[in-house]
PDBML (XML) file of the C-alpha atoms, coordinates in Angstrom:
<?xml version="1.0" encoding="UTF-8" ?>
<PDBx:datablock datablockName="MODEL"
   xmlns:PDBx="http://pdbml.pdb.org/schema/pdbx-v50.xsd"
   xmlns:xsi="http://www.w3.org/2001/XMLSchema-instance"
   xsi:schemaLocation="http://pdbml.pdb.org/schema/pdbx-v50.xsd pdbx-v50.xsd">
   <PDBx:atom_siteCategory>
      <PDBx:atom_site id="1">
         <PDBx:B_iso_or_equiv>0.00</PDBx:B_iso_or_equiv>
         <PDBx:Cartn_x>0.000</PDBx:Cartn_x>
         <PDBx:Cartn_y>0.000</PDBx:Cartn_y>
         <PDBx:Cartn_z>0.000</PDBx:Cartn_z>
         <PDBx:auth_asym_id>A</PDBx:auth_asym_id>
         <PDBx:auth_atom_id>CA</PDBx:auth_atom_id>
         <PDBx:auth_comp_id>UNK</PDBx:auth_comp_id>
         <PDBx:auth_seq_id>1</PDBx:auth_seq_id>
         <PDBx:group_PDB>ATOM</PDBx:group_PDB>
         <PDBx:label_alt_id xsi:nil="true" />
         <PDBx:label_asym_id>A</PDBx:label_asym_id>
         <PDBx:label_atom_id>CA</PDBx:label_atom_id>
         <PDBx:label_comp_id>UNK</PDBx:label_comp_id>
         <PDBx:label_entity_id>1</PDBx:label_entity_id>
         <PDBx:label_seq_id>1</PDBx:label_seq_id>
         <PDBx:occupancy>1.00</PDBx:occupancy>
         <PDBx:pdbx_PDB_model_num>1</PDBx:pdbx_PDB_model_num>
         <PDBx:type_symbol>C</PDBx:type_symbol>
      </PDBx:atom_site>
      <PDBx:atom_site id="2">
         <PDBx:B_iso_or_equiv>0.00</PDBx:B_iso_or_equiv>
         <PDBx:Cartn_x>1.279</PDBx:Cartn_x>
         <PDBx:Cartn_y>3.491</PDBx:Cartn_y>
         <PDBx:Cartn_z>-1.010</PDBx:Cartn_z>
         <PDBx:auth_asym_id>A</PDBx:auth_asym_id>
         <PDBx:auth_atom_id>CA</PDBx:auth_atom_id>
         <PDBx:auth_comp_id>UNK</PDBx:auth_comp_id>
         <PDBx:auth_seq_id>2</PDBx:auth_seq_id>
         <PDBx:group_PDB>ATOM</PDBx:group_PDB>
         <PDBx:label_alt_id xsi:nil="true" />
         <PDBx:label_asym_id>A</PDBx:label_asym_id>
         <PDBx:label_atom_id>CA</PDBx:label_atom_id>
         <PDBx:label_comp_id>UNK</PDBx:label_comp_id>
         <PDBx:label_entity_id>1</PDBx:label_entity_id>
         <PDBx:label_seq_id>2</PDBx:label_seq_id>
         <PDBx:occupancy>1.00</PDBx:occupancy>
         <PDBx:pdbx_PDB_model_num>1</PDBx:pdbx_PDB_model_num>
         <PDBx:type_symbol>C</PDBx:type_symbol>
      </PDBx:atom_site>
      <PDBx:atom_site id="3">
         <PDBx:B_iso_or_equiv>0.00</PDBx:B_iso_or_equiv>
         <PDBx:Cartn_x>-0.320</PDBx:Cartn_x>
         <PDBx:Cartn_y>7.069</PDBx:Cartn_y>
         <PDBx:Cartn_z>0.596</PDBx:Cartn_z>
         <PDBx:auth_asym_id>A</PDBx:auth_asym_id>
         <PDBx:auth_atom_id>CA</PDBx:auth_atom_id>
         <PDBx:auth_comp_id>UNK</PDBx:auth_comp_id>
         <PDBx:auth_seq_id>3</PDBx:auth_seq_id>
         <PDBx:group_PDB>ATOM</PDBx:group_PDB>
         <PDBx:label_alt_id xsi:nil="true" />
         <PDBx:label_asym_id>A</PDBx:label_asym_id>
         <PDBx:label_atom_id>CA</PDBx:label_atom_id>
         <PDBx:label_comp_id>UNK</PDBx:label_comp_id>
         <PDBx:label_entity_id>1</PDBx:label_entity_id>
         <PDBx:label_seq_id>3</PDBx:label_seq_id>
         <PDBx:occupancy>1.00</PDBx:occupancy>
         <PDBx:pdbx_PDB_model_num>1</PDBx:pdbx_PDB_model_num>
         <PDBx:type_symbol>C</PDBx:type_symbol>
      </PDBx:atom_site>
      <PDBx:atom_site id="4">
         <PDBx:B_iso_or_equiv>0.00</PDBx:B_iso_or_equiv>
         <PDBx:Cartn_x>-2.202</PDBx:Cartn_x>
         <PDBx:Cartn_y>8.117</PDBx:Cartn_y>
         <PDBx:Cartn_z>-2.019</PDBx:Cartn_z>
         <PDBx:auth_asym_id>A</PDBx:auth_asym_id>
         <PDBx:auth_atom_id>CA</PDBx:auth_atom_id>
         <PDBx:auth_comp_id>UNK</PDBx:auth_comp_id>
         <PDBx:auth_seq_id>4</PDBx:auth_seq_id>
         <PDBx:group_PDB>ATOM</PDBx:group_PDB>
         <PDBx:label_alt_id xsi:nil="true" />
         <PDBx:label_asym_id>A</PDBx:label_asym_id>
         <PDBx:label_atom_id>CA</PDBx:label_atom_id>
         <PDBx:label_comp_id>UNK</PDBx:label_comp_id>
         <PDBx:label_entity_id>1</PDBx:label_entity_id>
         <PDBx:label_seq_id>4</PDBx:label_seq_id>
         <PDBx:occupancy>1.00</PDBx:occupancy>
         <PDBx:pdbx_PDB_model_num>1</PDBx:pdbx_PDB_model_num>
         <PDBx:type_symbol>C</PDBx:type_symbol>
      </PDBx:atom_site>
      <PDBx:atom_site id="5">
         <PDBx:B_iso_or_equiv>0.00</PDBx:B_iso_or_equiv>
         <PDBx:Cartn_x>-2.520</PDBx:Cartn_x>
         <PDBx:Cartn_y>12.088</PDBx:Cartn_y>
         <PDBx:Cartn_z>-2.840</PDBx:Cartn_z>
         <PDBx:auth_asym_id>A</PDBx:auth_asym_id>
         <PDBx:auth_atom_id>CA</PDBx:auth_atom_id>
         <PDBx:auth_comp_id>UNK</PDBx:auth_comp_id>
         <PDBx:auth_seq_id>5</PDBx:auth_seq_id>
         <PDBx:group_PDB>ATOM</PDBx:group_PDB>
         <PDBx:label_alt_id xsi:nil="true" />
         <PDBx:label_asym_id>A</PDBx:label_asym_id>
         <PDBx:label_atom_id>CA</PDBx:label_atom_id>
         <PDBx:label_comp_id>UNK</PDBx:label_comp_id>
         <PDBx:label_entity_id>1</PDBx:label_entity_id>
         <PDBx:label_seq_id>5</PDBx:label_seq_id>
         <PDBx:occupancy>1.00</PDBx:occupancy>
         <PDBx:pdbx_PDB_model_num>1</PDBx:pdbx_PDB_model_num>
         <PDBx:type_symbol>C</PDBx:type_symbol>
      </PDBx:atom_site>
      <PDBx:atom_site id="6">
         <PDBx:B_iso_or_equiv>0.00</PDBx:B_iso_or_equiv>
         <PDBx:Cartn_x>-5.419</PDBx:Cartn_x>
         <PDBx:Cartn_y>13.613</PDBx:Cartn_y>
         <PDBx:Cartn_z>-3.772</PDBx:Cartn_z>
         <PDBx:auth_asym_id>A</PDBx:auth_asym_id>
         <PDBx:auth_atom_id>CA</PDBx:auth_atom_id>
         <PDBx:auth_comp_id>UNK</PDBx:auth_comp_id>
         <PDBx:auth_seq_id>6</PDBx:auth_seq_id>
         <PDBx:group_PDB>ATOM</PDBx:group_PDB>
         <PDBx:label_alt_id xsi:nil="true" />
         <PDBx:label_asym_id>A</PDBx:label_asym_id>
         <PDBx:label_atom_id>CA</PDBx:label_atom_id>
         <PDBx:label_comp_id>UNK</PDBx:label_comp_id>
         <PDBx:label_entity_id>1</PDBx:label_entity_id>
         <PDBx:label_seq_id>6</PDBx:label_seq_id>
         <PDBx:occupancy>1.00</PDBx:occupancy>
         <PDBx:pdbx_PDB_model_num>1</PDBx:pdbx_PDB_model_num>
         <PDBx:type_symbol>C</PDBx:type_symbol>
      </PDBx:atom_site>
      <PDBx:atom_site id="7">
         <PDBx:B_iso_or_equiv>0.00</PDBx:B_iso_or_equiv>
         <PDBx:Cartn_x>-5.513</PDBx:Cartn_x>
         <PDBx:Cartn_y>15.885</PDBx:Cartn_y>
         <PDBx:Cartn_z>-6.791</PDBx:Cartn_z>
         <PDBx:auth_asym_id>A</PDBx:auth_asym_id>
         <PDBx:auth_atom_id>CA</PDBx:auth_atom_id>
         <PDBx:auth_comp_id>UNK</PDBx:auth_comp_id>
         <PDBx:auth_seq_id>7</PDBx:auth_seq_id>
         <PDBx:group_PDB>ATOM</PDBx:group_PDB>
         <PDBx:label_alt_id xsi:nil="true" />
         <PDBx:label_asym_id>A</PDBx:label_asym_id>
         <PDBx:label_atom_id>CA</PDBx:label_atom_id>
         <PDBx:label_comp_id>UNK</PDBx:label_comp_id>
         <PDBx:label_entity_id>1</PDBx:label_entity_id>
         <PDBx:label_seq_id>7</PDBx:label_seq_id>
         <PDBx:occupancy>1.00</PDBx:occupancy>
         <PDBx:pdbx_PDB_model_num>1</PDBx:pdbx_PDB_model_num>
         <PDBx:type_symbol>C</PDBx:type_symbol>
      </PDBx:atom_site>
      <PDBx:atom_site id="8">
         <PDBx:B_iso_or_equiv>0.00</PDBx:B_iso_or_equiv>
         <PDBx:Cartn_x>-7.808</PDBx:Cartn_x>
         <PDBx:Cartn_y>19.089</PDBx:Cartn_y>
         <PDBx:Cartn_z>-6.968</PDBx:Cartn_z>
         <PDBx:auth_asym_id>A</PDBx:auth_asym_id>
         <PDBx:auth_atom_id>CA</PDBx:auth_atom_id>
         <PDBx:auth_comp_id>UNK</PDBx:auth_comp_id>
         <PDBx:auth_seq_id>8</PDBx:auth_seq_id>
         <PDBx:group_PDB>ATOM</PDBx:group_PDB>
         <PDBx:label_alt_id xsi:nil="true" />
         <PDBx:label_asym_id>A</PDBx:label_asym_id>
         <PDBx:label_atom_id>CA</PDBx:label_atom_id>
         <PDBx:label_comp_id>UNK</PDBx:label_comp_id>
         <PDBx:label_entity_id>1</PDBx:label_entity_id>
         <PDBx:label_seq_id>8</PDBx:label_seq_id>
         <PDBx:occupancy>1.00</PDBx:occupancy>
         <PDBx:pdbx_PDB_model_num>1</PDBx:pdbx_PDB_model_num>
         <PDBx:type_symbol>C</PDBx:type_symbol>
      </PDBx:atom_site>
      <PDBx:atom_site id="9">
         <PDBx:B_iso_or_equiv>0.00</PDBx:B_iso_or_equiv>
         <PDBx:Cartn_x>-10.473</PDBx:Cartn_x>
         <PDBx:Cartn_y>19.606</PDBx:Cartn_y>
         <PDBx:Cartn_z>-10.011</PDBx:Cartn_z>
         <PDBx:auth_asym_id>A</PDBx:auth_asym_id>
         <PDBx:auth_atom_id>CA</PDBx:auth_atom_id>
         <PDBx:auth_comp_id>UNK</PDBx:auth_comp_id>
         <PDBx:auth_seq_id>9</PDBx:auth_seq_id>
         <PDBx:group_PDB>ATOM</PDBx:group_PDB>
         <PDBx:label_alt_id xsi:nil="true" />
         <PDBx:label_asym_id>A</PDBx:label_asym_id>
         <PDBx:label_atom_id>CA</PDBx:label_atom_id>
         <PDBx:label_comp_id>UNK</PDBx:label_comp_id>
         <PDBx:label_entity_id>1</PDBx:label_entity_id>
         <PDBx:label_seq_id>9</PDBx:label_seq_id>
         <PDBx:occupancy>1.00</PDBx:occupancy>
         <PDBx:pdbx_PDB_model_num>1</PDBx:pdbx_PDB_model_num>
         <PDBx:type_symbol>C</PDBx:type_symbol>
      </PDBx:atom_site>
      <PDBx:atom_site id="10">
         <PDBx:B_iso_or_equiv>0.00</PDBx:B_iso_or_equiv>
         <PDBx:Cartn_x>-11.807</PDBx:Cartn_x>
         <PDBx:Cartn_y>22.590</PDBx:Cartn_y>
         <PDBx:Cartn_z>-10.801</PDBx:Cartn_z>
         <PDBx:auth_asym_id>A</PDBx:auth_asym_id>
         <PDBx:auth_atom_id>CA</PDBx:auth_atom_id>
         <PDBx:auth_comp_id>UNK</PDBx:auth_comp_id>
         <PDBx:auth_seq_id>10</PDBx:auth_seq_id>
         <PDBx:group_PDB>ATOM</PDBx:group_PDB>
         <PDBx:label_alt_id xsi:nil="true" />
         <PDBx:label_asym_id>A</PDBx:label_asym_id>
         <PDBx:label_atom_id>CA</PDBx:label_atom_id>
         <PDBx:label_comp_id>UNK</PDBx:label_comp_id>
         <PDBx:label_entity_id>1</PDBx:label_entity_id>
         <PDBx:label_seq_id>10</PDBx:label_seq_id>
         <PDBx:occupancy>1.00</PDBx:occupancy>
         <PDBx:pdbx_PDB_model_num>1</PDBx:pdbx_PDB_model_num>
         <PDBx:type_symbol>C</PDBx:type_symbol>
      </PDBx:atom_site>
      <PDBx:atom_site id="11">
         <PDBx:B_iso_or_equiv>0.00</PDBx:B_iso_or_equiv>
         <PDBx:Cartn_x>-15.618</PDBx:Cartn_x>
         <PDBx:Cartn_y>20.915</PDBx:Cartn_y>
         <PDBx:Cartn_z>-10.238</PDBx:Cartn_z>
         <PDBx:auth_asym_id>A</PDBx:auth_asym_id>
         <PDBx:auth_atom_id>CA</PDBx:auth_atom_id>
         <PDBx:auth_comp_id>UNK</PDBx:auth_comp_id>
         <PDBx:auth_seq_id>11</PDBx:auth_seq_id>
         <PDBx:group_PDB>ATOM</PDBx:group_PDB>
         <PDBx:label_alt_id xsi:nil="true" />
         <PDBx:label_asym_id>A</PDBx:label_asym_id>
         <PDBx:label_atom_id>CA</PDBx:label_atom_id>
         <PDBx:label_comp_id>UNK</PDBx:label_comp_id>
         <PDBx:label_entity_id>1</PDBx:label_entity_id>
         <PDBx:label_seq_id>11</PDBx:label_seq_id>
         <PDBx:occupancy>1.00</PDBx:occupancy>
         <PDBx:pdbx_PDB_model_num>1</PDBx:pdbx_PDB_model_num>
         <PDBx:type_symbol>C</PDBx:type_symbol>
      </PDBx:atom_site>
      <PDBx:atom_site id="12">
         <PDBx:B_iso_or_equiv>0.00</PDBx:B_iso_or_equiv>
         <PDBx:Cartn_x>-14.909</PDBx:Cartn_x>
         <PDBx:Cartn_y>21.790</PDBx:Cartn_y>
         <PDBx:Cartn_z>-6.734</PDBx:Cartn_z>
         <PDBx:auth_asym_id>A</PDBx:auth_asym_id>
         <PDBx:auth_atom_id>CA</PDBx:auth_atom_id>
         <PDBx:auth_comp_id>UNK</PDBx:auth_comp_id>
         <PDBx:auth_seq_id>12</PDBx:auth_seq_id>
         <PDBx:group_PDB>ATOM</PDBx:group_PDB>
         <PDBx:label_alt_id xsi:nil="true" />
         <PDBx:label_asym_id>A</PDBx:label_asym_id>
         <PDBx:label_atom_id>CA</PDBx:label_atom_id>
         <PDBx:label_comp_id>UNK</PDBx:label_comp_id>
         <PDBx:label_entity_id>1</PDBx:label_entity_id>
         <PDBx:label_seq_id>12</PDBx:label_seq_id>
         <PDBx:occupancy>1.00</PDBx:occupancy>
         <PDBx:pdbx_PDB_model_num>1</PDBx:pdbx_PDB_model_num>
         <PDBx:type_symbol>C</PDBx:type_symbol>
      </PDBx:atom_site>
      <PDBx:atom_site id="13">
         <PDBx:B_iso_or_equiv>0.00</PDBx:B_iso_or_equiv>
         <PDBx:Cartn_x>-15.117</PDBx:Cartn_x>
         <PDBx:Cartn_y>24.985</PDBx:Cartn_y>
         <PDBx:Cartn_z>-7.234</PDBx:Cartn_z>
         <PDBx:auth_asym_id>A</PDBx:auth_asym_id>
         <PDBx:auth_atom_id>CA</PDBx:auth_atom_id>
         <PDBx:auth_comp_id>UNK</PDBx:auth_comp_id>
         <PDBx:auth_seq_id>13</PDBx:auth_seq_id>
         <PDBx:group_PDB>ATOM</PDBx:group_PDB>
         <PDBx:label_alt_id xsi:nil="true" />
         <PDBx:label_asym_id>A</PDBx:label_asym_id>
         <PDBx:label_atom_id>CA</PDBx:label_atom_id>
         <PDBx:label_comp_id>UNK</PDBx:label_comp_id>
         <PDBx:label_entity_id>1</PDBx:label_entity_id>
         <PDBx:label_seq_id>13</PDBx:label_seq_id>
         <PDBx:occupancy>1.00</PDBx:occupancy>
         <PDBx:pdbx_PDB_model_num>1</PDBx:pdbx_PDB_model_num>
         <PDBx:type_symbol>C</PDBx:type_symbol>
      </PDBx:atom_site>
      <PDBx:atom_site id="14">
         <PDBx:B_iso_or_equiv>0.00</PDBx:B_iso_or_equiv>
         <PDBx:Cartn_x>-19.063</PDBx:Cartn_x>
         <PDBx:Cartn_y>24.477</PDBx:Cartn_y>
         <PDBx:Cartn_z>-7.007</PDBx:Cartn_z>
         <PDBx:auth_asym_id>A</PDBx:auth_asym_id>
         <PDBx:auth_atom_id>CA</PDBx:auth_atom_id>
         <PDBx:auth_comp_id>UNK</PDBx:auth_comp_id>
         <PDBx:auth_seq_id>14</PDBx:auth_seq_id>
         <PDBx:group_PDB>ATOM</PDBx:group_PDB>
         <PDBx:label_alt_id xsi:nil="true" />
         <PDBx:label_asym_id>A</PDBx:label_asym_id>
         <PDBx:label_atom_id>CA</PDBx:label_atom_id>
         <PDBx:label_comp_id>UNK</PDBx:label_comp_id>
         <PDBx:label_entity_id>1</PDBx:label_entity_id>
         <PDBx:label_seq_id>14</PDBx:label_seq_id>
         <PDBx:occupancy>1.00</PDBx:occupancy>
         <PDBx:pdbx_PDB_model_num>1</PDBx:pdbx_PDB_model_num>
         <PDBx:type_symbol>C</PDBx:type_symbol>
      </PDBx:atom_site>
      <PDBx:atom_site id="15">
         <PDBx:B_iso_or_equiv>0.00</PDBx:B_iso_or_equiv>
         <PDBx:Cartn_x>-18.488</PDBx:Cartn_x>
         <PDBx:Cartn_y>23.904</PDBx:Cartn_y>
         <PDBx:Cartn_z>-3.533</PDBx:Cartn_z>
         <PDBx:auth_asym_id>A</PDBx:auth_asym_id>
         <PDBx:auth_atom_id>CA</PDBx:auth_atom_id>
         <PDBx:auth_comp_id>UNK</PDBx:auth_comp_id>
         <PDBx:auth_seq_id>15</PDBx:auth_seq_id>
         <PDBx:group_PDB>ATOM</PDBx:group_PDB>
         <PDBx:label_alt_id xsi:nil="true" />
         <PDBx:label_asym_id>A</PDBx:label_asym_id>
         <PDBx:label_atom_id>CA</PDBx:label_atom_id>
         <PDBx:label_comp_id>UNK</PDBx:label_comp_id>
         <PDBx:label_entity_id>1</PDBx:label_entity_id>
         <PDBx:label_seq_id>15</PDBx:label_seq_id>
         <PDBx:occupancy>1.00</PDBx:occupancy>
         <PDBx:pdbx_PDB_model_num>1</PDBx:pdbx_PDB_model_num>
         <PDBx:type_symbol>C</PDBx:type_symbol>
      </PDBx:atom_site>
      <PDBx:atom_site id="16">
         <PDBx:B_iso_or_equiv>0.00</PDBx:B_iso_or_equiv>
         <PDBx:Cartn_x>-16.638</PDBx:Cartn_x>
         <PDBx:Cartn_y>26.842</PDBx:Cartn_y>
         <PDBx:Cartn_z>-2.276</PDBx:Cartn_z>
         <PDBx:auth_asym_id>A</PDBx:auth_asym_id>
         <PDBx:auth_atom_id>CA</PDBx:auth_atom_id>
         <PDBx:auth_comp_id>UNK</PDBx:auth_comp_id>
         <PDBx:auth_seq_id>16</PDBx:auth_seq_id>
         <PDBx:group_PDB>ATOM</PDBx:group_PDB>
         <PDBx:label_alt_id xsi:nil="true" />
         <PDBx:label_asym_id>A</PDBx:label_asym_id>
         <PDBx:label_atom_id>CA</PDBx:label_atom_id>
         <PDBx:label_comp_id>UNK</PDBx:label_comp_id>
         <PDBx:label_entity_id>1</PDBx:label_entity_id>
         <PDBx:label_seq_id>16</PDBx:label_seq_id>
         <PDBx:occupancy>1.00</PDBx:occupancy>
         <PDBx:pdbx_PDB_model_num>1</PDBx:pdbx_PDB_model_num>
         <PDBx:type_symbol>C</PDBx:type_symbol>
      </PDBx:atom_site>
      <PDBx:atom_site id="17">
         <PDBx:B_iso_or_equiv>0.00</PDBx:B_iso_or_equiv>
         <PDBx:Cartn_x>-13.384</PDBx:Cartn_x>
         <PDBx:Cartn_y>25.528</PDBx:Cartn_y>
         <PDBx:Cartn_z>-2.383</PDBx:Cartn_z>
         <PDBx:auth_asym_id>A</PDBx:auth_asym_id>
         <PDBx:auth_atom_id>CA</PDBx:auth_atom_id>
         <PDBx:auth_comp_id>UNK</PDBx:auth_comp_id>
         <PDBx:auth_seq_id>17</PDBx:auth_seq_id>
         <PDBx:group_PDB>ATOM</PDBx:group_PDB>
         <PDBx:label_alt_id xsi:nil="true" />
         <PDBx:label_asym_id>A</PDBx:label_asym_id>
         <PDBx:label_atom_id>CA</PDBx:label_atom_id>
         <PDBx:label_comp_id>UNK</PDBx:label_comp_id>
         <PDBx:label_entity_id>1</PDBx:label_entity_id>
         <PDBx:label_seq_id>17</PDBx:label_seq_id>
         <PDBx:occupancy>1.00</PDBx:occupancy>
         <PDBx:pdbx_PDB_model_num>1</PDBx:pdbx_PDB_model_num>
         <PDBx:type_symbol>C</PDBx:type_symbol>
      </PDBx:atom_site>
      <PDBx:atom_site id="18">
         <PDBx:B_iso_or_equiv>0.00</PDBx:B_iso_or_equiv>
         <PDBx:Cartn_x>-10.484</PDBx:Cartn_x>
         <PDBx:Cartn_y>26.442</PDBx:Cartn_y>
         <PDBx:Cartn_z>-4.445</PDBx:Cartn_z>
         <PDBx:auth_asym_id>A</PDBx:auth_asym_id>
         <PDBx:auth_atom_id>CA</PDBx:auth_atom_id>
         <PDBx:auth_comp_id>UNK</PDBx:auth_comp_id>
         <PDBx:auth_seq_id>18</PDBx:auth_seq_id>
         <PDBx:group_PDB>ATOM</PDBx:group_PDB>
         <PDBx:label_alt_id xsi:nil="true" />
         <PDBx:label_asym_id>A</PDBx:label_asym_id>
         <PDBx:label_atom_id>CA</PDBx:label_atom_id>
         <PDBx:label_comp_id>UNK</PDBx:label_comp_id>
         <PDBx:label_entity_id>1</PDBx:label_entity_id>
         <PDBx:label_seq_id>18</PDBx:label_seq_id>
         <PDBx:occupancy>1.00</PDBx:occupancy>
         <PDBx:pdbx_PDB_model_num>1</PDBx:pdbx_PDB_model_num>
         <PDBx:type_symbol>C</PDBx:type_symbol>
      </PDBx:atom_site>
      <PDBx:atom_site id="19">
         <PDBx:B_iso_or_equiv>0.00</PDBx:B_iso_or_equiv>
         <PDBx:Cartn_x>-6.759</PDBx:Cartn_x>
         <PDBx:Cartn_y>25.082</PDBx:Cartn_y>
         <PDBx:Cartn_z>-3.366</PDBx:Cartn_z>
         <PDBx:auth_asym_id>A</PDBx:auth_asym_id>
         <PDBx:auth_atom_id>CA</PDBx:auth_atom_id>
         <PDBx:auth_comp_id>UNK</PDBx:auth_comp_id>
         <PDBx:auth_seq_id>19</PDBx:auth_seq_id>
         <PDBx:group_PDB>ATOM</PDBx:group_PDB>
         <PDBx:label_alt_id xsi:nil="true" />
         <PDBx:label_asym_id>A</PDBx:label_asym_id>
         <PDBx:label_atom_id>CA</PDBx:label_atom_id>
         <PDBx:label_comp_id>UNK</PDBx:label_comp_id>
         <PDBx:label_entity_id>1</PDBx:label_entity_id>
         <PDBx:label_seq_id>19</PDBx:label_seq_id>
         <PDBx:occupancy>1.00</PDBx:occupancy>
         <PDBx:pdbx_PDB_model_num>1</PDBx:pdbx_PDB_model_num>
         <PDBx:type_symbol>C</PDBx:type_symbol>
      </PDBx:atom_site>
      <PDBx:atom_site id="20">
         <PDBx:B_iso_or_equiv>0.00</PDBx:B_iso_or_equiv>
         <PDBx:Cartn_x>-3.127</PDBx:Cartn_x>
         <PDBx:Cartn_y>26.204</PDBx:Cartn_y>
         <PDBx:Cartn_z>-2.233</PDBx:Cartn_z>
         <PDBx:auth_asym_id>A</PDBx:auth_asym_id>
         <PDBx:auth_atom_id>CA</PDBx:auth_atom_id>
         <PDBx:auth_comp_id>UNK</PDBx:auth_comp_id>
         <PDBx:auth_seq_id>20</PDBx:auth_seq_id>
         <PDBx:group_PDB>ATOM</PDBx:group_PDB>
         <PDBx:label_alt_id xsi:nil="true" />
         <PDBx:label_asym_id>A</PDBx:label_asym_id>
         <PDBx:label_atom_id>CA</PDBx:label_atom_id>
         <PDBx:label_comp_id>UNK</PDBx:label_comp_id>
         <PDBx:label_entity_id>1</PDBx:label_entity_id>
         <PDBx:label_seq_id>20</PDBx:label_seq_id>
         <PDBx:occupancy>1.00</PDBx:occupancy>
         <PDBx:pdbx_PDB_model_num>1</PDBx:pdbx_PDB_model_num>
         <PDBx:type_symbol>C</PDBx:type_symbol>
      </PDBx:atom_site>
      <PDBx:atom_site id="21">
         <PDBx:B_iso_or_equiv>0.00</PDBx:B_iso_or_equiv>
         <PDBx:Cartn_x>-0.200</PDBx:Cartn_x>
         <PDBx:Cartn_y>24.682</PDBx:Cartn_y>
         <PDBx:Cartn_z>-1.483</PDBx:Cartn_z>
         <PDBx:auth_asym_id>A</PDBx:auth_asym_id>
         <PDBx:auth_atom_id>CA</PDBx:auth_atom_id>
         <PDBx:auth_comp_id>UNK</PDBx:auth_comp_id>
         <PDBx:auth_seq_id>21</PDBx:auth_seq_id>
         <PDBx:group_PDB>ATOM</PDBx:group_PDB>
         <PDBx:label_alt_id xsi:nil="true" />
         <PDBx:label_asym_id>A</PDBx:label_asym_id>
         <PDBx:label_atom_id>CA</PDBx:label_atom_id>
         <PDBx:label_comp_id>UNK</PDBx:label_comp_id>
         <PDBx:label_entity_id>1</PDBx:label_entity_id>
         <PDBx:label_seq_id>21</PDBx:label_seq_id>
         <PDBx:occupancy>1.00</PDBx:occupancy>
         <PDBx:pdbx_PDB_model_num>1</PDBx:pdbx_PDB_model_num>
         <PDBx:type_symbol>C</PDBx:type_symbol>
      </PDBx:atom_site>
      <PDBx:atom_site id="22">
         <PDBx:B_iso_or_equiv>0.00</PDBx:B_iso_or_equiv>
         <PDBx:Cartn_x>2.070</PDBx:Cartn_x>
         <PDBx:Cartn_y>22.839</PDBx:Cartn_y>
         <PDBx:Cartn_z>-4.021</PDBx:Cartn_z>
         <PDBx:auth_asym_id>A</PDBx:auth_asym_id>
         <PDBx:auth_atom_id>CA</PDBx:auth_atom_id>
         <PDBx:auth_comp_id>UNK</PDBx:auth_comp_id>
         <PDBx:auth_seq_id>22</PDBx:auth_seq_id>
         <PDBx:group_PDB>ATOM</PDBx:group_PDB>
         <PDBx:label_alt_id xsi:nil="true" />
         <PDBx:label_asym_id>A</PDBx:label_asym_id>
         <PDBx:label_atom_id>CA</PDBx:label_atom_id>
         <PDBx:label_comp_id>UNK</PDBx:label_comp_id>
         <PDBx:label_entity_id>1</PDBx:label_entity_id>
         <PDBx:label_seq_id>22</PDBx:label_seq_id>
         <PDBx:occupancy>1.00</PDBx:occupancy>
         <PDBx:pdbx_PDB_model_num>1</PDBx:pdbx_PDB_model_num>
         <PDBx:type_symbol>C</PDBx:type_symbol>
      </PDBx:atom_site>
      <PDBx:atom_site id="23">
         <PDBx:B_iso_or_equiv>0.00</PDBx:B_iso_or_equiv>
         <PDBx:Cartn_x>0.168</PDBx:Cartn_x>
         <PDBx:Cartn_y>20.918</PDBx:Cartn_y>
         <PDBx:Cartn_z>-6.937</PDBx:Cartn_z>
         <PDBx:auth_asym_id>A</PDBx:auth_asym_id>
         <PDBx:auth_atom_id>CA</PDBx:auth_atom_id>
         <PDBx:auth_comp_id>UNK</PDBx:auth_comp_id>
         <PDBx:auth_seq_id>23</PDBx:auth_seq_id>
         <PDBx:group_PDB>ATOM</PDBx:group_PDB>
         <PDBx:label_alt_id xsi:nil="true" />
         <PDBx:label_asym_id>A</PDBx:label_asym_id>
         <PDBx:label_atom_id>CA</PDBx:label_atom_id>
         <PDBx:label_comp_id>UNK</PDBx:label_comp_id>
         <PDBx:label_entity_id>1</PDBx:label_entity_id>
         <PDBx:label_seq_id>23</PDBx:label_seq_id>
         <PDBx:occupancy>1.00</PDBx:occupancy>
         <PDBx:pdbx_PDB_model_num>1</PDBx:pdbx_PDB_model_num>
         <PDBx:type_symbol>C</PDBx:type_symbol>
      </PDBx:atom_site>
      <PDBx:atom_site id="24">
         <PDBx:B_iso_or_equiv>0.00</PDBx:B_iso_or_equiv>
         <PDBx:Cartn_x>1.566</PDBx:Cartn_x>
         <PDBx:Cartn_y>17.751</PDBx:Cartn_y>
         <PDBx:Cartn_z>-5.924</PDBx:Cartn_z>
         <PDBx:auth_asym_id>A</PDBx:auth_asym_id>
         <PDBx:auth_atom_id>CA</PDBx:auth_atom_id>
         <PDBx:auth_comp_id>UNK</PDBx:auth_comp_id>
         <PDBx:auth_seq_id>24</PDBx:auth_seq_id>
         <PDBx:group_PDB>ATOM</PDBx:group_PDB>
         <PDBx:label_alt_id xsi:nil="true" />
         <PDBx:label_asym_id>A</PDBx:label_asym_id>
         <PDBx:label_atom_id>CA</PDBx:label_atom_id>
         <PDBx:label_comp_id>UNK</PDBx:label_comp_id>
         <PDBx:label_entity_id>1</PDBx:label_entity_id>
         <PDBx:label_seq_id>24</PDBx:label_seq_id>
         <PDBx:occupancy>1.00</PDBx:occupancy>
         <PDBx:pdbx_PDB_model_num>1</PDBx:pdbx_PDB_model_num>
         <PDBx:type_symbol>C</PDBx:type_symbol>
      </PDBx:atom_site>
      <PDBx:atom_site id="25">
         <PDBx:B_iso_or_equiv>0.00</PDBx:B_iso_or_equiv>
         <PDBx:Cartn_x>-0.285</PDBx:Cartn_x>
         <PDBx:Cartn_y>18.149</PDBx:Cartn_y>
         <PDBx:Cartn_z>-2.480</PDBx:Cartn_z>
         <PDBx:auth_asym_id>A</PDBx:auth_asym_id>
         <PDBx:auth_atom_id>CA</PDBx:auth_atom_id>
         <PDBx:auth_comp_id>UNK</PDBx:auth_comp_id>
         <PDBx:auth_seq_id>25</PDBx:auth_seq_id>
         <PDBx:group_PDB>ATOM</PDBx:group_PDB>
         <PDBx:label_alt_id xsi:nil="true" />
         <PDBx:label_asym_id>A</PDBx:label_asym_id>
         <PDBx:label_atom_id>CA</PDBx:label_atom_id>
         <PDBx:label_comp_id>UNK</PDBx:label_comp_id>
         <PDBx:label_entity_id>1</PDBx:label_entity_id>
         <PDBx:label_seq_id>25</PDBx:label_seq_id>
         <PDBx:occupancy>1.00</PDBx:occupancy>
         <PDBx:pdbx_PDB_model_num>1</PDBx:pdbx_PDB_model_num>
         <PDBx:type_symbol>C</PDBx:type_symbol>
      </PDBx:atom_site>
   </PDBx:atom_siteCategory>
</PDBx:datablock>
């Protein structure tokens, strides 16, 4: 098993949320 990072999509936008931080995390 391997930690697994999530990646953000611009869908979630619709929800209020945009992102920061590197792109790899």
């Amino acid at each position: 098993r391997k930690e697994k990072k999530r990646k953000y999509d611009s869908d979630y936008l619709q929800l209020g949320f945009h992102f920061t931080g590197d792109e790899s995390e």
